[in-house]
N, C-alpha and C. Protein backbone atom coordinates (compact mmCIF):
# COMPACT_ATOMS: atom_id res chain seq x y z
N UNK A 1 47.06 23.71 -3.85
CA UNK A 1 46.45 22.61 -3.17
C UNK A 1 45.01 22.95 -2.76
N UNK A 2 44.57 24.24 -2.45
CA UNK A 2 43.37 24.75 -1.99
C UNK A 2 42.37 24.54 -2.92
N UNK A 3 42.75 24.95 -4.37
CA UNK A 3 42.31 25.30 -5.36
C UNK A 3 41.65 23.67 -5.96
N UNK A 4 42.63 22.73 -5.85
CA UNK A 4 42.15 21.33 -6.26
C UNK A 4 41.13 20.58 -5.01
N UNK A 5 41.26 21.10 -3.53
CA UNK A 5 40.61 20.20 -2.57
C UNK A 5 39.26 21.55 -2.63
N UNK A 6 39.27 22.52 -3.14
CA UNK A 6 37.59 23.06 -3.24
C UNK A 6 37.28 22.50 -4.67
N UNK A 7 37.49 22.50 -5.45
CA UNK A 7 37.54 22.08 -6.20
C UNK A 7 36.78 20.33 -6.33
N UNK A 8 37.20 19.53 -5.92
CA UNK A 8 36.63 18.40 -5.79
C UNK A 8 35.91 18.68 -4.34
N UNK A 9 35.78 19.27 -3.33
CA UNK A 9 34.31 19.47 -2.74
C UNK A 9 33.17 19.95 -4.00
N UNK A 10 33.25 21.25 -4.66
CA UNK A 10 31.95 21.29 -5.46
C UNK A 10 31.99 19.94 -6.38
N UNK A 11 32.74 19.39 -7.09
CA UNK A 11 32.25 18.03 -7.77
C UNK A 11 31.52 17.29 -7.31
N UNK A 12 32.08 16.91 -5.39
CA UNK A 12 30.87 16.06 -4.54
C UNK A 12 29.73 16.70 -4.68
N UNK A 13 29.54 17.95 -3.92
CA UNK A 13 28.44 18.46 -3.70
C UNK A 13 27.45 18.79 -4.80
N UNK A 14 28.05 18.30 -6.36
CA UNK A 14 27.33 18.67 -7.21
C UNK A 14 26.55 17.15 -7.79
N UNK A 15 27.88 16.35 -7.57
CA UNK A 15 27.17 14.76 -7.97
C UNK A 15 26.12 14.49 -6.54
N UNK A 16 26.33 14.55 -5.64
CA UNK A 16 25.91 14.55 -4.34
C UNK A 16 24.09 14.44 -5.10
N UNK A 17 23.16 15.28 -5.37
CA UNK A 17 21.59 15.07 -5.65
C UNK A 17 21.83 14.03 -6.42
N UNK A 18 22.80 13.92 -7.77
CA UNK A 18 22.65 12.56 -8.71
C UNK A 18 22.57 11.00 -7.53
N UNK A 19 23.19 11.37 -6.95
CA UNK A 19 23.53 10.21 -6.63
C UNK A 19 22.18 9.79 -5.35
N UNK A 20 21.77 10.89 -5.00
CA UNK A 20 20.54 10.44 -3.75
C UNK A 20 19.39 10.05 -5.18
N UNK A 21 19.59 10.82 -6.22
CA UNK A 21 18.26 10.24 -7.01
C UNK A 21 18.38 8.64 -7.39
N UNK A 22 19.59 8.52 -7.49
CA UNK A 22 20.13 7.40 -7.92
C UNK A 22 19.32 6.06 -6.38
N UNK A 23 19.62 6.58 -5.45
CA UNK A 23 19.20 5.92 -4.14
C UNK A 23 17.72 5.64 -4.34
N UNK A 24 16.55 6.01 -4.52
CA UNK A 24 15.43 6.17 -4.35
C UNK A 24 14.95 5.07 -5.07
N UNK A 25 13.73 4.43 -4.29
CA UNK A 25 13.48 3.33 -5.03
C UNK A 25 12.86 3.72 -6.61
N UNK A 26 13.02 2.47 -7.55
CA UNK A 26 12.17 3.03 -8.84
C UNK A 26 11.41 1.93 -8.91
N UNK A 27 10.40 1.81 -10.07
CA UNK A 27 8.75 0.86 -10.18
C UNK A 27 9.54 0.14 -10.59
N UNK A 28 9.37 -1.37 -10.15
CA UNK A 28 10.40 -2.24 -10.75
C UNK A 28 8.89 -2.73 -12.20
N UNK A 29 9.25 -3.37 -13.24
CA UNK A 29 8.47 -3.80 -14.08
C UNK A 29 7.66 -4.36 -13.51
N UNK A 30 7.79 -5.39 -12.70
CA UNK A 30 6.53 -6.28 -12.42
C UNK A 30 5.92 -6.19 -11.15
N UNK A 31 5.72 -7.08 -9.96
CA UNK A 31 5.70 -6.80 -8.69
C UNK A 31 7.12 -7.07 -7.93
N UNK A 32 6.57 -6.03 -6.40
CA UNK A 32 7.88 -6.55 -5.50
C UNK A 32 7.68 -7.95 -4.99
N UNK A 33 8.57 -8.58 -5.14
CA UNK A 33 8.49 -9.93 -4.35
C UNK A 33 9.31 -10.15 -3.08
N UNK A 34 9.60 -9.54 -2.29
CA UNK A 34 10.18 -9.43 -1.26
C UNK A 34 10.66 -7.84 -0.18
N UNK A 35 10.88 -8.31 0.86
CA UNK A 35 11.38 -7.01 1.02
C UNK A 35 10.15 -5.72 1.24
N UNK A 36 9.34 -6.07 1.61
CA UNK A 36 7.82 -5.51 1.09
C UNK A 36 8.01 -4.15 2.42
N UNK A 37 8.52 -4.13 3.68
CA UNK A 37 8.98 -2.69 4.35
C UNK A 37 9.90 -2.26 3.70
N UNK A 38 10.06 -1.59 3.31
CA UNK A 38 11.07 -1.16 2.43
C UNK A 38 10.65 0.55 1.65
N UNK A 39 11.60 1.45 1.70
CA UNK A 39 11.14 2.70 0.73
C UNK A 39 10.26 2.61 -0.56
N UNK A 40 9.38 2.37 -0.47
CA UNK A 40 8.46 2.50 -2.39
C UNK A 40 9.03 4.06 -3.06
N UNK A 41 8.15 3.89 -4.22
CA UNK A 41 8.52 4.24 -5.38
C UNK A 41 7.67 6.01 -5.09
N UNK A 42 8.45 7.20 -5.66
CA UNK A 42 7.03 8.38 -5.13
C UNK A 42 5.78 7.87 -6.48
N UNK A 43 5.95 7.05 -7.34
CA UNK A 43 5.35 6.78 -8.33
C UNK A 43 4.96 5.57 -8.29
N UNK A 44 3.42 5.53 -9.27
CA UNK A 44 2.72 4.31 -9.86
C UNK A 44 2.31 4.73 -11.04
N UNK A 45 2.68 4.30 -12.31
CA UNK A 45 2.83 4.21 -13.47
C UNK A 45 1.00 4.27 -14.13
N UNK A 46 0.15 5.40 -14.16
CA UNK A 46 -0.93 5.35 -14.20
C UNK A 46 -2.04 5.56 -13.12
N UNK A 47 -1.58 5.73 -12.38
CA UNK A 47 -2.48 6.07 -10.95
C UNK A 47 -2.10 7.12 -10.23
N UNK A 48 -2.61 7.50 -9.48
CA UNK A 48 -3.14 9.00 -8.63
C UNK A 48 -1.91 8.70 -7.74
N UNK A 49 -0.78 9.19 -6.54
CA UNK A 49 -0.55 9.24 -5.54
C UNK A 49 -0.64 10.07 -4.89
N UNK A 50 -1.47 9.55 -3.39
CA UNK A 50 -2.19 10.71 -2.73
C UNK A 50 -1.33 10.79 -1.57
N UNK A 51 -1.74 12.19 -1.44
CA UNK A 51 -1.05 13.03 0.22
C UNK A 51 -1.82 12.65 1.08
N UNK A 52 -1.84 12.92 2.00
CA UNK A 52 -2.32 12.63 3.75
C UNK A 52 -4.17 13.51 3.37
N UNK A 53 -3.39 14.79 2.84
CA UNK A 53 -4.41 15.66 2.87
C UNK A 53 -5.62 15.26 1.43
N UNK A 54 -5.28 14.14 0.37
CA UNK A 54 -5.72 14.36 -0.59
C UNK A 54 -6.55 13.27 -0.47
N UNK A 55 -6.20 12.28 0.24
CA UNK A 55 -7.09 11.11 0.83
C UNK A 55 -8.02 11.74 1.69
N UNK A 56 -7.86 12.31 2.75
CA UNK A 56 -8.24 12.83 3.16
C UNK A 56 -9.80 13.80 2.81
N UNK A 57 -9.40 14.33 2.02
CA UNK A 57 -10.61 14.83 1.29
C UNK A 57 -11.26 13.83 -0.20
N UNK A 58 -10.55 12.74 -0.50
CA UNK A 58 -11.74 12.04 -0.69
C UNK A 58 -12.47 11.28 0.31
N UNK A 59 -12.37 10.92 1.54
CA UNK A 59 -12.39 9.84 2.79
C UNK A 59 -13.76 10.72 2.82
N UNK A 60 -13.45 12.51 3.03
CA UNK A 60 -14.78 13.38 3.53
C UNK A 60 -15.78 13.76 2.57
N UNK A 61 -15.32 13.33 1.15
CA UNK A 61 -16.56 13.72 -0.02
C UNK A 61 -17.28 12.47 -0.53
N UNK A 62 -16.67 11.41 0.40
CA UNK A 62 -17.22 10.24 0.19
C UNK A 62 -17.27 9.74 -1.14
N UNK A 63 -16.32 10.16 -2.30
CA UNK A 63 -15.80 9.92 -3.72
C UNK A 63 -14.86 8.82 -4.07
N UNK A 64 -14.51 7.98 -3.17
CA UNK A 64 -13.95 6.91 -3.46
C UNK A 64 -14.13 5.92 -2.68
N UNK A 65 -13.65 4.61 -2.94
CA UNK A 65 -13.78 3.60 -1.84
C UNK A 65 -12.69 3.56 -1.25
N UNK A 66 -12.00 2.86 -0.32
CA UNK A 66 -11.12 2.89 0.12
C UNK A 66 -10.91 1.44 0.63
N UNK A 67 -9.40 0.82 0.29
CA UNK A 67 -9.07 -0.58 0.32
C UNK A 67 -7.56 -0.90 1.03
N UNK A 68 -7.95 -1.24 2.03
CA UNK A 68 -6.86 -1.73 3.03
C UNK A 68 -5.95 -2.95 2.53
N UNK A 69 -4.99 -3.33 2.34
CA UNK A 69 -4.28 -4.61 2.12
C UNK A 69 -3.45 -5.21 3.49
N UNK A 70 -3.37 -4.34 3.79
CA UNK A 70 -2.09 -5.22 4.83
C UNK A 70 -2.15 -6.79 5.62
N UNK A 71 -1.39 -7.35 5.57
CA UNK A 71 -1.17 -8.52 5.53
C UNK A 71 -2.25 -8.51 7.33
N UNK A 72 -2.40 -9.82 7.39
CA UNK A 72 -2.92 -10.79 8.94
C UNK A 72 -1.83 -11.42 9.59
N UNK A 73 -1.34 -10.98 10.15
CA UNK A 73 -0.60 -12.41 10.97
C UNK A 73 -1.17 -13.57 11.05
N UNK A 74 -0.57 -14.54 10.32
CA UNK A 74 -1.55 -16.36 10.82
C UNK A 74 -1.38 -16.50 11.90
N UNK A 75 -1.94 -17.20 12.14
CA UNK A 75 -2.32 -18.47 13.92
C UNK A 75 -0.84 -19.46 14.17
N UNK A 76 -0.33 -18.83 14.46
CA UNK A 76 0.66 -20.08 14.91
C UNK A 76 -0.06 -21.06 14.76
N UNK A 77 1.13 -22.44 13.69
CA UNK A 77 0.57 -23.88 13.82
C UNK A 77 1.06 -24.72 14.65
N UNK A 78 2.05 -24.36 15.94
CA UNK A 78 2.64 -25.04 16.89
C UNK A 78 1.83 -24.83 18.19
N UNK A 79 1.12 -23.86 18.28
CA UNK A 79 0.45 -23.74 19.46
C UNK A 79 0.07 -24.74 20.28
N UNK A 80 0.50 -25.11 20.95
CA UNK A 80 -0.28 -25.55 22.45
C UNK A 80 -1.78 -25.90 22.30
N UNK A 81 -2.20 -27.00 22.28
CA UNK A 81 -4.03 -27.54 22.52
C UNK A 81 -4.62 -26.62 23.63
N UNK A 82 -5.66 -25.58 23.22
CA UNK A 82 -6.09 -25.19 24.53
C UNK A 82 -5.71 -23.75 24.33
N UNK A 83 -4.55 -22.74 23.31
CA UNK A 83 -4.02 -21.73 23.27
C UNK A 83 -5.34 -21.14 22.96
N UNK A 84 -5.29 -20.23 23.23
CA UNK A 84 -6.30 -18.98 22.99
C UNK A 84 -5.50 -18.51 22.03
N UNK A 85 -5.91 -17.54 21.39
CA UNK A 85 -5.44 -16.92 19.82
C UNK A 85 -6.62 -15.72 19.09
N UNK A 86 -5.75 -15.13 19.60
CA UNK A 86 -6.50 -13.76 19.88
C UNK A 86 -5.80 -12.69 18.58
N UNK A 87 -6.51 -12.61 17.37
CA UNK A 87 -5.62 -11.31 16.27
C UNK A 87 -5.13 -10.37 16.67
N UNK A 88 -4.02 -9.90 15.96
CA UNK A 88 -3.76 -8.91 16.47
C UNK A 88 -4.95 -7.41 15.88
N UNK A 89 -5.31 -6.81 16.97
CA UNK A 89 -6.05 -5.40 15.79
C UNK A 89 -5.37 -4.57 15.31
N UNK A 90 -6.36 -4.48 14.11
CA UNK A 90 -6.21 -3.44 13.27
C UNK A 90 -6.95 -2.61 13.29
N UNK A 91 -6.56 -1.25 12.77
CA UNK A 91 -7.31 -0.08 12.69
C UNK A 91 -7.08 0.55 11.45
N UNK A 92 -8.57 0.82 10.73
CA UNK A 92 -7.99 1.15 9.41
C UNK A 92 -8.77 2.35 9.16
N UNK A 93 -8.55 3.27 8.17
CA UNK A 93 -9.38 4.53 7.53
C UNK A 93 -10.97 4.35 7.85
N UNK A 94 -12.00 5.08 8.74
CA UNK A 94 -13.15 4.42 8.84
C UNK A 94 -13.75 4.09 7.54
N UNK A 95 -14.57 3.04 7.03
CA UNK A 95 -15.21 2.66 6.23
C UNK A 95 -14.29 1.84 4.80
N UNK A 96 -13.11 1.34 4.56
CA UNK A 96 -12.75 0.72 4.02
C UNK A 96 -13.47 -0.71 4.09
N UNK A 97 -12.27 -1.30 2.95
CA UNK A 97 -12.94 -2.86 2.89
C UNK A 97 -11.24 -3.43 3.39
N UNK A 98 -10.77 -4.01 4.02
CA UNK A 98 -9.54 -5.18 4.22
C UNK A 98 -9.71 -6.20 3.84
N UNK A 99 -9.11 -6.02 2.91
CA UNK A 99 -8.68 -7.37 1.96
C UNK A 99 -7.14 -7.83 2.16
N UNK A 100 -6.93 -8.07 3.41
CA UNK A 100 -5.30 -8.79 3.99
C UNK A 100 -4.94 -9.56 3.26
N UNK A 101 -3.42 -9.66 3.07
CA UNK A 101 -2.52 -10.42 2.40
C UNK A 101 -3.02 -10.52 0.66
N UNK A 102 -3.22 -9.80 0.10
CA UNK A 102 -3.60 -8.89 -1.04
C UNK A 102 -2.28 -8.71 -1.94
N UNK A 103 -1.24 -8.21 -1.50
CA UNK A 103 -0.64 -7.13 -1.79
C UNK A 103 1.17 -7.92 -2.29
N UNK A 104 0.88 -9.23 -1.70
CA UNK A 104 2.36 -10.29 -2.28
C UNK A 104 2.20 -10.09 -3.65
N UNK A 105 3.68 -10.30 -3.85
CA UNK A 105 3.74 -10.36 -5.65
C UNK A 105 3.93 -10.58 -5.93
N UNK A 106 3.80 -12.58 -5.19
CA UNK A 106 2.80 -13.36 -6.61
C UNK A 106 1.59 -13.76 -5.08
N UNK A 107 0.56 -14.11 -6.20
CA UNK A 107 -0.50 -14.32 -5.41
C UNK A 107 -1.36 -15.92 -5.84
N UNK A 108 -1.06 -17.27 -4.57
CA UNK A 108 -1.93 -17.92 -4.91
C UNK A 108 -3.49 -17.76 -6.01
N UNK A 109 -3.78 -18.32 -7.01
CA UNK A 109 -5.15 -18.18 -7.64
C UNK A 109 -6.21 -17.75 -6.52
N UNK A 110 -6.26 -18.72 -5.40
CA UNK A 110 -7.07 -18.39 -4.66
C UNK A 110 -7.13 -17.24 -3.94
N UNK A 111 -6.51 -16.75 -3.49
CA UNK A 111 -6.01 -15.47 -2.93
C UNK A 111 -5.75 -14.31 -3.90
N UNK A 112 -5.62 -14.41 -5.07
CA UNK A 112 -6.03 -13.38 -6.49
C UNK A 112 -7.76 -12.98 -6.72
N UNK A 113 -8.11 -14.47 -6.35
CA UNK A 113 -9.79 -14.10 -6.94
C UNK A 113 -10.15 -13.72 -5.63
N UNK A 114 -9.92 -13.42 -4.78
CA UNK A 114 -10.20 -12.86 -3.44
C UNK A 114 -9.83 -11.52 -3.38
N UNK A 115 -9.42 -11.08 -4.04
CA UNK A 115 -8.70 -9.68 -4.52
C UNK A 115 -9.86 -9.23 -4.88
N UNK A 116 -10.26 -9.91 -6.53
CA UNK A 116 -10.80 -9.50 -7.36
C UNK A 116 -12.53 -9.41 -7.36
N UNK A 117 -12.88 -10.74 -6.46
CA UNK A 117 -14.01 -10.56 -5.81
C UNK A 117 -14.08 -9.06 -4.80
N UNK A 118 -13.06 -8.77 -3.79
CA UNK A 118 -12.84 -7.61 -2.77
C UNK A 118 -13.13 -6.13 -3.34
N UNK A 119 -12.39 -6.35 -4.76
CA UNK A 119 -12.58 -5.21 -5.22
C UNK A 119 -13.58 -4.80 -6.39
N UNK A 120 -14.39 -5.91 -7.07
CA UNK A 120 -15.66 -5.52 -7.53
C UNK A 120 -16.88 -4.98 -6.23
N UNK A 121 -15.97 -5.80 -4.88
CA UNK A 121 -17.21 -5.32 -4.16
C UNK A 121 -17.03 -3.60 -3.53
N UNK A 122 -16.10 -3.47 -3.60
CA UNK A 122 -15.41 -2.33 -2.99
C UNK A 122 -16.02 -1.13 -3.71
N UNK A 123 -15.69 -1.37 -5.42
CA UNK A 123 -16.27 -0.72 -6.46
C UNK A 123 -17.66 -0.40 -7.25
N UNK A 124 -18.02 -1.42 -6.20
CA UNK A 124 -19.78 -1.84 -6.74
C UNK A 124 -19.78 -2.35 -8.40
N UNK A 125 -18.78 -3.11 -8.75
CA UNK A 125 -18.88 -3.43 -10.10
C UNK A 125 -18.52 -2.32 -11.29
N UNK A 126 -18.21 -1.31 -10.76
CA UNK A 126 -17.78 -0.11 -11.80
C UNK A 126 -16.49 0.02 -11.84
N UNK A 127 -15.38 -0.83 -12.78
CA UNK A 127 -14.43 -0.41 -13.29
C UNK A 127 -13.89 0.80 -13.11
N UNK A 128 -14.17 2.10 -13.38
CA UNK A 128 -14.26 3.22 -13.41
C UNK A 128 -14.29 3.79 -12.39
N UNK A 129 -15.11 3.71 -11.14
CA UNK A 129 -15.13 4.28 -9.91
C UNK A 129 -13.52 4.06 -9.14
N UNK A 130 -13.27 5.32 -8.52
CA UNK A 130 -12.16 5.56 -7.69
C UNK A 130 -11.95 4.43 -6.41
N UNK A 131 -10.87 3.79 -6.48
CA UNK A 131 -10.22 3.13 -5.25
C UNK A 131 -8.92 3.28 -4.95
N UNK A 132 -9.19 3.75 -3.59
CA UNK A 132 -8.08 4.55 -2.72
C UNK A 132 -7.56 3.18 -2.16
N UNK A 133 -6.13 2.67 -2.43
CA UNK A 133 -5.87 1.55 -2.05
C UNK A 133 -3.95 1.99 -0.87
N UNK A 134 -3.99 1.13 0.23
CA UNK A 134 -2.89 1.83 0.90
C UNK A 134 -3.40 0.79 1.92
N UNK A 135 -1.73 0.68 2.81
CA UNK A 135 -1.70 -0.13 3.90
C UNK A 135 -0.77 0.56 4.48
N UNK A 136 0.16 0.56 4.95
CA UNK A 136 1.25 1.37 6.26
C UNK A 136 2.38 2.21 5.46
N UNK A 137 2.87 3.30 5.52
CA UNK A 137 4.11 3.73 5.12
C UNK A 137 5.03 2.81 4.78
N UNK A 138 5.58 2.81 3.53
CA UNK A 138 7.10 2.21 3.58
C UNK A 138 6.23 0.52 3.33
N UNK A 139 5.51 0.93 2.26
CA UNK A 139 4.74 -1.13 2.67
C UNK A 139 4.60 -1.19 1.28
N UNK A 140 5.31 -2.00 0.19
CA UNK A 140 5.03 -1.93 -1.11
C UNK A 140 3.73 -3.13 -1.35
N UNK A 141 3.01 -3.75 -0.32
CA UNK A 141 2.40 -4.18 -0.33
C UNK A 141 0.83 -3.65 -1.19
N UNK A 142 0.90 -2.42 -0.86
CA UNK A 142 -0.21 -1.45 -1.30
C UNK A 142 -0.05 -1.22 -2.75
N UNK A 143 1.23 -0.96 -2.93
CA UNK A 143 1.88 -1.10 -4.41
C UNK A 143 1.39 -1.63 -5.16
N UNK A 144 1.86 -3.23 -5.11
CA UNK A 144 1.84 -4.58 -5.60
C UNK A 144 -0.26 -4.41 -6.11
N UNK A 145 -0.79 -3.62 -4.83
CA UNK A 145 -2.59 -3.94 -4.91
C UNK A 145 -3.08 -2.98 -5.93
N UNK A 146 -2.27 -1.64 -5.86
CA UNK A 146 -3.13 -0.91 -7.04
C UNK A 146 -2.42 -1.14 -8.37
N UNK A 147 -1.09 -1.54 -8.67
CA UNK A 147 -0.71 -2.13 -9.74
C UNK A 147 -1.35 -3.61 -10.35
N UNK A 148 -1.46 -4.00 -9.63
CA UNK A 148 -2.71 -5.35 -9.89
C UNK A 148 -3.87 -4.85 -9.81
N UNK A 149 -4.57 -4.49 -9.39
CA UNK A 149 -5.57 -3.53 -9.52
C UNK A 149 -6.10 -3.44 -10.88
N UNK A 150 -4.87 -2.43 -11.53
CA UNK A 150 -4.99 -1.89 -12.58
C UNK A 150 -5.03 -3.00 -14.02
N UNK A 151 -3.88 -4.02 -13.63
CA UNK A 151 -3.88 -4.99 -14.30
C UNK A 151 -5.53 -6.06 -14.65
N UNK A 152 -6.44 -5.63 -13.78
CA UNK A 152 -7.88 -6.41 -13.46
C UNK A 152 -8.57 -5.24 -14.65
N UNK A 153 -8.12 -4.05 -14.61
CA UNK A 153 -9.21 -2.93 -15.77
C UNK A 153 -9.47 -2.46 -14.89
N UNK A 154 -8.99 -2.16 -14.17
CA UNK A 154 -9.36 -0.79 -12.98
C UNK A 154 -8.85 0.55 -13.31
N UNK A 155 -9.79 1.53 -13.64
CA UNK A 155 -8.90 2.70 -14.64
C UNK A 155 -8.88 3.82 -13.85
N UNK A 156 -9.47 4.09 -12.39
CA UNK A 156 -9.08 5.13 -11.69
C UNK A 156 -8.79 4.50 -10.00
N UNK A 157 -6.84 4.38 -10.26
CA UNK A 157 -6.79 4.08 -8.99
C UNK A 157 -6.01 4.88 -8.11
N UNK A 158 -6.07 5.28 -7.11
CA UNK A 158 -5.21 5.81 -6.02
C UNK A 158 -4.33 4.98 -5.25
N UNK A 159 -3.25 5.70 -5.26
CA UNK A 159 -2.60 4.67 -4.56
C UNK A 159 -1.98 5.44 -2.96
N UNK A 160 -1.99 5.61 -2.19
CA UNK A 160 -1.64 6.13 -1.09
C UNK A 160 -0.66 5.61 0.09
N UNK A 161 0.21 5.98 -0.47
CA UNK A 161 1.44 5.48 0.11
C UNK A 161 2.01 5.95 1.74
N UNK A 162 1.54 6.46 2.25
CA UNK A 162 1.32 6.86 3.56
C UNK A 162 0.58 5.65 4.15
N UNK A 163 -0.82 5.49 3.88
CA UNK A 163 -1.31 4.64 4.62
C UNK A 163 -1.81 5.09 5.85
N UNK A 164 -1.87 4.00 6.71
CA UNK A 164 -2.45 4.54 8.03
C UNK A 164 -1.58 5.00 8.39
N UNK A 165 -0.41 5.09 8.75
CA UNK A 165 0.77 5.79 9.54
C UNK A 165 0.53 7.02 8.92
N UNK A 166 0.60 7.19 7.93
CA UNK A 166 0.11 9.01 7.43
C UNK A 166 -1.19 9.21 8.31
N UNK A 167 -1.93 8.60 8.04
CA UNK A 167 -3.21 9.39 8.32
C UNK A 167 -3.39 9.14 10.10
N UNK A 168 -2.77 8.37 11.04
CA UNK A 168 -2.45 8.45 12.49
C UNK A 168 -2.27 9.62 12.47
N UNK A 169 -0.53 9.87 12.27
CA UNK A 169 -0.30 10.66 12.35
C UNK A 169 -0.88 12.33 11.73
N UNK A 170 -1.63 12.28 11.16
CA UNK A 170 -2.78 13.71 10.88
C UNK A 170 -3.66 13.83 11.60
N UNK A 171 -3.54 12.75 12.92
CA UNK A 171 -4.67 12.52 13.94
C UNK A 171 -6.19 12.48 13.34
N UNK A 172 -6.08 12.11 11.98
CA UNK A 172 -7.51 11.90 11.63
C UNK A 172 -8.20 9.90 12.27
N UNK A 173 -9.46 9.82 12.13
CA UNK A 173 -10.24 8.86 12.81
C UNK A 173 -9.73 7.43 12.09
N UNK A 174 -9.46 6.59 13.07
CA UNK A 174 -9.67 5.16 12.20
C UNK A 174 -10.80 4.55 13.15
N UNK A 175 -11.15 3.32 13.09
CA UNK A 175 -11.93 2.31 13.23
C UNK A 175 -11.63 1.10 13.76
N UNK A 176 -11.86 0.16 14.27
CA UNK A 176 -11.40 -1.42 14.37
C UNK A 176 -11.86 -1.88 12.87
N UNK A 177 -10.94 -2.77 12.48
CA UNK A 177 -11.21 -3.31 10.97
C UNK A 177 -11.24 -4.99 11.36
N UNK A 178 -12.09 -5.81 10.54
CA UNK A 178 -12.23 -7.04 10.51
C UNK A 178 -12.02 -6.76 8.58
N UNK A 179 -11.39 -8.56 8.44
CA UNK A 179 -11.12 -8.65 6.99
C UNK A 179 -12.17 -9.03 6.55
N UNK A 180 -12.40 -8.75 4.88
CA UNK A 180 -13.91 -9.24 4.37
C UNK A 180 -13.44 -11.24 4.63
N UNK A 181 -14.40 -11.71 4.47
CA UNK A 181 -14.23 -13.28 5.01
C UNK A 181 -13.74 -13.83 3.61
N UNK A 182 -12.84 -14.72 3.40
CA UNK A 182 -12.38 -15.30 2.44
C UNK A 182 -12.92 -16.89 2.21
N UNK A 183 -13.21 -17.19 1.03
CA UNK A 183 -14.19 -18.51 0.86
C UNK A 183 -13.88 -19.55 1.99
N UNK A 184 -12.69 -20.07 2.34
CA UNK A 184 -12.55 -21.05 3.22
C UNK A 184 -12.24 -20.70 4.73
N UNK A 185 -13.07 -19.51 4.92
CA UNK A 185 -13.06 -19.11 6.38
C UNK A 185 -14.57 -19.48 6.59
């Protein structure tokens, strides 16, 4: 009896890694459309994923741009005549561009060419130049931006999946962030 109940312990303990790999999110083909807190992928199919420390030292060699997505909270449309309405802040990597609500996967036209305007400006028009793109840990939102990204001919992108919660927590500097202004603001 000993012999069969160790016995099926090492079987667990051996399927046991299959099965956590099995757990882990994988790149789904297209974008995420839901569910956007959620574990991402350690992978992006063509792009850089950076550590705390690897952003980090592009942030200080000043070698890439760097592109915030994370969503805005809207304005309540029930508010009260008279409500004050005050954003919530953000704080992002000093010197990025925020390009909020970016990062859904699917994206109104209008809110695509707002992307794509964001990030020729981000890039200065060079395809080619590095963009460090990331919004909060655990946010496939950032995902969704350098995989579209890439989909625009963007051929060196980072994707940094930490985000600001990585880089808080490295106690390195953020900033107050305002979003670049979108045509009908």
């Amino acid at each position: 009896m000993r012999r069969a109940s160790a016995a099926a312990l090492v079987a667990v303990m051996l399927a046991a890694p299959a099965f956590a790999q099995q757990q882990e999110p994988f790149e789904p083909e297209g974008y995420r459309t839901d569910n956007y807190r959620a574990p991402v992928p350690a992978t992006l199919a063509h792009a850089r994923v950076l550590t705390t420390a690897e952003a980090e030292a592009i942030w200080r060699a000043k070698s890439g741009a760097f592109v915030d997505v994370l969503p805005r909270p809207p304005k309540p449309k029930n508010l009260p005549e008279g409500t004050v309405w005050r954003d919530m802040p953000r704080k992002n990597i000093p010197g990025s561009i925020w390009l909020p609500d970016t990062g859904y996967g699917n994206l109104p036209a209008a809110m695509d060419d707002y992307l794509q305007r964001g990030l020729a400006r981000a890039s200065r028009g060079d395809k080619a130049a590095l963009l460090v793109i990331y919004c909060l840990a655990d946010c496939w939102m950032s995902w969704n931006a350098a995989k579209r990204a890439q989909a625009y001919g963007y051929s060196n992108i980072a994707w940094y999946p930490e985000g600001t919660d990585g880089w808080e927590h490295a106690k390195l500097p953020t900033e107050d962030a305002q979003p670049e202004l979108r045509p009908e603001q």
